[in-house]
Protein backbone atom coordinates (compact mmCIF):
# COMPACT_ATOMS: atom_id res chain seq x y z
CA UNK A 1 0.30 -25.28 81.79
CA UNK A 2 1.00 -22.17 80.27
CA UNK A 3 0.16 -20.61 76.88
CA UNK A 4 2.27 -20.96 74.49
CA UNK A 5 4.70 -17.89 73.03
CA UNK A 6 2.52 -16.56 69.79
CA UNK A 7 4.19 -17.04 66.67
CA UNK A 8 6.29 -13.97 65.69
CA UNK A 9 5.30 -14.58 62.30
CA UNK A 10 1.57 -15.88 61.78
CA UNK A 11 0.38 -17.08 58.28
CA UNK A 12 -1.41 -14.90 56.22
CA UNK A 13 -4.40 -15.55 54.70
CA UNK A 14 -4.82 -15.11 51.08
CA UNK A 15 -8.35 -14.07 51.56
CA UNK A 16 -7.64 -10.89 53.43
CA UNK A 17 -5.36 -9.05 50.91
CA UNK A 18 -2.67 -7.00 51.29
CA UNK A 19 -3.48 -5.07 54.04
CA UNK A 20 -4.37 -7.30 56.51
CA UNK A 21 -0.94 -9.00 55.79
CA UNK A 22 0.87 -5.02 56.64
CA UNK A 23 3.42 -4.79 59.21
CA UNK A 24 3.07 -1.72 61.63
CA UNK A 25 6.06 0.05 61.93
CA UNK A 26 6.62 2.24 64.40
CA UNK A 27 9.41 5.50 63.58
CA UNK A 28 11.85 5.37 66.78
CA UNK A 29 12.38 9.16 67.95
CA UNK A 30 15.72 10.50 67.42
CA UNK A 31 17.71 9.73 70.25
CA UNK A 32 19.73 13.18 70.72
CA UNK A 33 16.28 15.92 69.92
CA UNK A 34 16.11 16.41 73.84
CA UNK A 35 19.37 17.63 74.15
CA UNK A 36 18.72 19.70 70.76
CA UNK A 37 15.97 21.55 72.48
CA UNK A 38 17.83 21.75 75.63
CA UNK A 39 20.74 23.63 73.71
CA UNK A 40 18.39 25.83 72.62
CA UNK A 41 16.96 27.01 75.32
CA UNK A 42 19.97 27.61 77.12
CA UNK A 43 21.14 29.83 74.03
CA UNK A 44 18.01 31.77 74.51
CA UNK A 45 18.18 32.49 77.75
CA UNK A 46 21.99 33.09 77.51
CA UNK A 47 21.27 35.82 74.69
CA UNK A 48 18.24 37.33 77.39
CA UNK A 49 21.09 37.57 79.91
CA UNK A 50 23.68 39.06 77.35
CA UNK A 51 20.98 42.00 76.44
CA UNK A 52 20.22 42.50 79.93
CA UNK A 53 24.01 42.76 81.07
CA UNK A 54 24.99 45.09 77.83
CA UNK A 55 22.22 47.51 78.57
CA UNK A 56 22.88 47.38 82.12
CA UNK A 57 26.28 48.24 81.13
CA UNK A 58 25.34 51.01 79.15
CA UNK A 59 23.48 52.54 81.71
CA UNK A 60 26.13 52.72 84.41
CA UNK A 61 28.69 53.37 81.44
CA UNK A 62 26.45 56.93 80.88
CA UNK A 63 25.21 57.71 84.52
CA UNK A 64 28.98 58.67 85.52
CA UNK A 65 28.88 61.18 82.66
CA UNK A 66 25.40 62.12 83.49
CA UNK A 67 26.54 62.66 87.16
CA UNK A 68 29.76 65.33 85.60
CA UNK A 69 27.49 67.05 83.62
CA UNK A 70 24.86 68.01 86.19
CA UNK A 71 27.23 69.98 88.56
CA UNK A 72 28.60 71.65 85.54
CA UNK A 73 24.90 72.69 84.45
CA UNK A 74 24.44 73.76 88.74
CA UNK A 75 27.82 75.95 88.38
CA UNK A 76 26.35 77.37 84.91
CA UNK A 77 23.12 78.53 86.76
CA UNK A 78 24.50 80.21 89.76
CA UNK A 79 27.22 82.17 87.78
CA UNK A 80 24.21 83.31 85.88
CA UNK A 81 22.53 84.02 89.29
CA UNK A 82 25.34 85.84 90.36
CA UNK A 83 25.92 88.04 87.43
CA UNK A 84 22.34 88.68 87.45
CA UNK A 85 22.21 89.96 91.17
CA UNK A 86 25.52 92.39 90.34
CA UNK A 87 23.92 93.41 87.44
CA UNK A 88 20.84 94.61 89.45
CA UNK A 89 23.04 95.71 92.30
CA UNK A 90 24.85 98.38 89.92
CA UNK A 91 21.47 99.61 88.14
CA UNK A 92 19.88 100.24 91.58
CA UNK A 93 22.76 102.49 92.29
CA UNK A 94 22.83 104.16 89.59
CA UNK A 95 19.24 104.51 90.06
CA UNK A 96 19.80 106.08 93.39
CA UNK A 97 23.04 107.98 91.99
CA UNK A 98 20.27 109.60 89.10
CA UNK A 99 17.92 110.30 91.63
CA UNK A 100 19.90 112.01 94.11
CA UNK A 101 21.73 114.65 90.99
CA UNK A 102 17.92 114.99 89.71
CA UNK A 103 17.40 116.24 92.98
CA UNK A 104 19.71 118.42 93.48
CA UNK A 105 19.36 119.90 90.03
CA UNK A 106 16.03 120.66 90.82
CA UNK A 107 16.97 122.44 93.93
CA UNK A 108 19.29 124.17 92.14
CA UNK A 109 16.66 125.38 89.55
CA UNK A 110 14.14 126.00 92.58
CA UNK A 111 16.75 128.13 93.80
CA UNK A 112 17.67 130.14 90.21
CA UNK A 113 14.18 130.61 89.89
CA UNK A 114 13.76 132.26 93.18
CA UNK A 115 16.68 134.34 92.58
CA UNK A 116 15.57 135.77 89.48
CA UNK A 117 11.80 136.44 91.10
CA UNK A 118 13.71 137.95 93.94
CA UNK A 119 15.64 140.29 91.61
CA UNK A 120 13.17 140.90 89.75
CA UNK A 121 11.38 142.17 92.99
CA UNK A 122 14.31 144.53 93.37
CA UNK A 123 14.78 146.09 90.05
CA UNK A 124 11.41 145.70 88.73
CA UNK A 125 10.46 143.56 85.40
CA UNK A 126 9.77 146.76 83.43
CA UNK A 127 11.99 149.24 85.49
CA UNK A 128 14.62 151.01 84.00
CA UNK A 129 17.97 149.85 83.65
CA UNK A 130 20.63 151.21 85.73
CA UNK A 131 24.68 150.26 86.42
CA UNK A 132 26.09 148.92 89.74
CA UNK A 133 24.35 150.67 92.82
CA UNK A 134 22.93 149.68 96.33
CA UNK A 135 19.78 148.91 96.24
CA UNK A 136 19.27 149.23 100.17
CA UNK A 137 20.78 148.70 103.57
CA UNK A 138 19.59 147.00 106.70
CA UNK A 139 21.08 147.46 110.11
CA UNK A 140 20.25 145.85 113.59
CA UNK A 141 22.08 145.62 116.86
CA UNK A 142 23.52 142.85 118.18
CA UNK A 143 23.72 141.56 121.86
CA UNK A 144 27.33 142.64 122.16
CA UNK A 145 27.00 146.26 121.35
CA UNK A 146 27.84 146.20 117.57
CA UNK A 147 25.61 146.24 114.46
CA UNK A 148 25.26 144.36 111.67
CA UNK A 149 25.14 145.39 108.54
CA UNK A 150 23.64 143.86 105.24
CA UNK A 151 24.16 145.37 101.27
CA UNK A 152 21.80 144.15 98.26
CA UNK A 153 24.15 144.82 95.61
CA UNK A 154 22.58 145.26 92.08
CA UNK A 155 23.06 146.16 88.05
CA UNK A 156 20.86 145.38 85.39
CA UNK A 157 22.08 147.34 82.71
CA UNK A 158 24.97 144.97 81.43
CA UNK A 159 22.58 141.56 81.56
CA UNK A 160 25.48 138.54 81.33
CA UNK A 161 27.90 140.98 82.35
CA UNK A 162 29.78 140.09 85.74
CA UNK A 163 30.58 143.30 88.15
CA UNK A 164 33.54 142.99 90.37
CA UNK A 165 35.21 145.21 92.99
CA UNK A 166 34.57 146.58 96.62
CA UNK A 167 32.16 147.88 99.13
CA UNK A 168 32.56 150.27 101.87
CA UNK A 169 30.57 152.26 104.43
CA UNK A 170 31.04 155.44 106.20
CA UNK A 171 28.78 156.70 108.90
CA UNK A 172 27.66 160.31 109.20
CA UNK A 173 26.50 161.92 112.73
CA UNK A 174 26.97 163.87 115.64
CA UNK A 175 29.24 163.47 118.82
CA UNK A 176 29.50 165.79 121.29
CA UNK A 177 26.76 168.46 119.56
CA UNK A 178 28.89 168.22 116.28
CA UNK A 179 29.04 166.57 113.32
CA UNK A 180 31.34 163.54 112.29
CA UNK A 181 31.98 160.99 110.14
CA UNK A 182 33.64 157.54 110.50
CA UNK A 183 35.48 156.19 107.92
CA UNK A 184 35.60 152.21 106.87
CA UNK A 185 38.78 151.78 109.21
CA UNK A 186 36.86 153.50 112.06
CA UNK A 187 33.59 151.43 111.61
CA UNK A 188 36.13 148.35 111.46
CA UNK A 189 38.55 149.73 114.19
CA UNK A 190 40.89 148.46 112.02
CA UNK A 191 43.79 150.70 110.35
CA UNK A 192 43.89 150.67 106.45
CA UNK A 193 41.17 147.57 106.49
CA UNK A 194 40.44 146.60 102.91
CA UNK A 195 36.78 147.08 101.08
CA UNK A 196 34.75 144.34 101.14
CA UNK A 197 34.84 142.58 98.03
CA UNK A 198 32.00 141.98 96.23
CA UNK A 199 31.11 139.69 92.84
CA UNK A 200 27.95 138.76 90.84
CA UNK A 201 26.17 138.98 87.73
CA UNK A 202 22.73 140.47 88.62
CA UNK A 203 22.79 140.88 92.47
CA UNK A 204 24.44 139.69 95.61
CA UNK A 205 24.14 140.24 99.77
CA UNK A 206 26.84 141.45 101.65
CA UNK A 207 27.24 141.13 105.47
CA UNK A 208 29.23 141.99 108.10
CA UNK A 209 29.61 144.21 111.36
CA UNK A 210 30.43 147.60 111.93
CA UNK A 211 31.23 148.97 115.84
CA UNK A 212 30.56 152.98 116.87
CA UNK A 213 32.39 155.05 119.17
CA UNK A 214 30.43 155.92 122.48
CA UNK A 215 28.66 158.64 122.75
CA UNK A 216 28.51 158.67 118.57
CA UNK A 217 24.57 159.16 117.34
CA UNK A 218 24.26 158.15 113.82
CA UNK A 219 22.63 159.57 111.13
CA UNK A 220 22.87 158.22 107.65
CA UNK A 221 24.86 155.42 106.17
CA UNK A 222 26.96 155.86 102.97
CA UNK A 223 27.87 153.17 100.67
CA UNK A 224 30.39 153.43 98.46
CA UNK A 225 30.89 150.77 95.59
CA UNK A 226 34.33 150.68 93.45
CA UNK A 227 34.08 148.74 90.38
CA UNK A 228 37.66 147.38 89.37
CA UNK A 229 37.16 148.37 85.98
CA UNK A 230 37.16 152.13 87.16
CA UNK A 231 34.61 154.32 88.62
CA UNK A 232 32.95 154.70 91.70
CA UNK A 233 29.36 154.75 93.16
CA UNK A 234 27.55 156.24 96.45
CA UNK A 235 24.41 156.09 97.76
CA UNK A 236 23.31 157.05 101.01
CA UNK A 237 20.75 155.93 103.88
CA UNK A 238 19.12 157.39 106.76
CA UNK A 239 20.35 155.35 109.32
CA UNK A 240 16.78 154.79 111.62
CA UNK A 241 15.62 153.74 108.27
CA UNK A 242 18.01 151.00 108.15
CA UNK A 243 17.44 149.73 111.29
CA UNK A 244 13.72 150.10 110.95
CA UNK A 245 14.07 147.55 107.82
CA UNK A 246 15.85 145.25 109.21
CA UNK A 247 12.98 145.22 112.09
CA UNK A 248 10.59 144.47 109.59
């Protein structure tokens, strides 16, 4: 036989009090705070997946800008490059340009210099100062029968002062056992040939070449000089003198 149901509602006992006669009551739990915290979390995550999407966003929003301004920055660099490597081009150059007319310039100084220590051979540093003359003249044979002929023209008394005019010679001899003399257009075999010319400031070399007749010995060589300002010069050589120079 089985027990029977207890009694929902026992008797109290007066001796017990109060408290032994409480009811416990137990606080039912809300029915919807599941779905509260459920909300929740889904909103949190949502907002984690909202940040993550708008900085993503960002990023690829700025990497096509950062992507134009890079080849920009690369064109930038090599048109520097560029103007850098013309600019160097053009100063080495001119470098070589400056070089080069230093060079010459110094030859050309070289060369003054020798001049003047070559005139000043001639004339002499402390010699005294004459006008336009000859200072000597040097003969020698060539292979085809003629002779060749070379003036040093000088003046040192106008210093600065440029001499201009003409040079001829006139050879003095003997043919046949008597004396002679050729003229500039005989020397030259050429009739009414005009004087060399001649032009300097301090000194200058004149060449040329100068045929005799056969059977013509020669003696002496005159030079005449005629300045176009007026005037006129001679000076005269023993011819095996010449030739002996111009041996030397």
């Amino acid at each position: 036989m089985s027990d029977p149901a207890p009694d929902p509602n026992p008797p109290v006992d007066p001796a017990q009090g109060p408290a032994a006669n409480a009811r416990t009551v137990i606080v039912p739990t809300h029915p919807h705070g599941g779905w509260i915290v459920a909300i929740l979390v889904v909103m949190w995550v949502a907002s984690l997946a909202g940040a993550w999407f708008w900085a993503g966003h960002r990023a690829s929003s700025a990497a096509p800008s950062t992507d134009r301004a890079q080849p920009e920055a690369d064109t930038q660099l090599q048109q520097r490059v560029t103007t850098l490597q013309m600019s160097d081009k053009i100063s080495r150059q001119a470098n070589r340009e400056l070089q080069q007319t230093l060079a010459e310039r110094e030859e050309e100084v070289a060369g003054l210099r020798a001049d003047v220590a070559f005139y000043e051979r001639l004339v002499g540093s402390t010699g005294r100062r004459k006008g336009l003359s000859v200072h000597d003249v040097e003969l020698h044979r060539d292979s085809d029968g003629s002779w060749r002929y070379t003036a040093m023209l000088t003046q040192n008394l106008n210093r600065g002062a440029v001499s201009k005019g003409g040079l001829t010679l006139s050879v003095e001899g003997t043919r046949g056992g008597k004396l002679a003399r050729l003229g500039w257009d005989d020397l030259l075999q050429t009739p009414q040939a005009p004087p060399q010319r001649f032009e300097f400031r301090y000194f200058q070399r004149l060449e040329g070449s100068l045929l005799l007749p056969q059977g013509f010995v020669p003696g002496r060589v005159i030079a005449q000089l005629k300045p176009d300002r007026g005037g006129s010069a001679e000076q005269a050589f023993a011819w095996a003198e010449a030739a002996t120079a111009a041996t030397k």
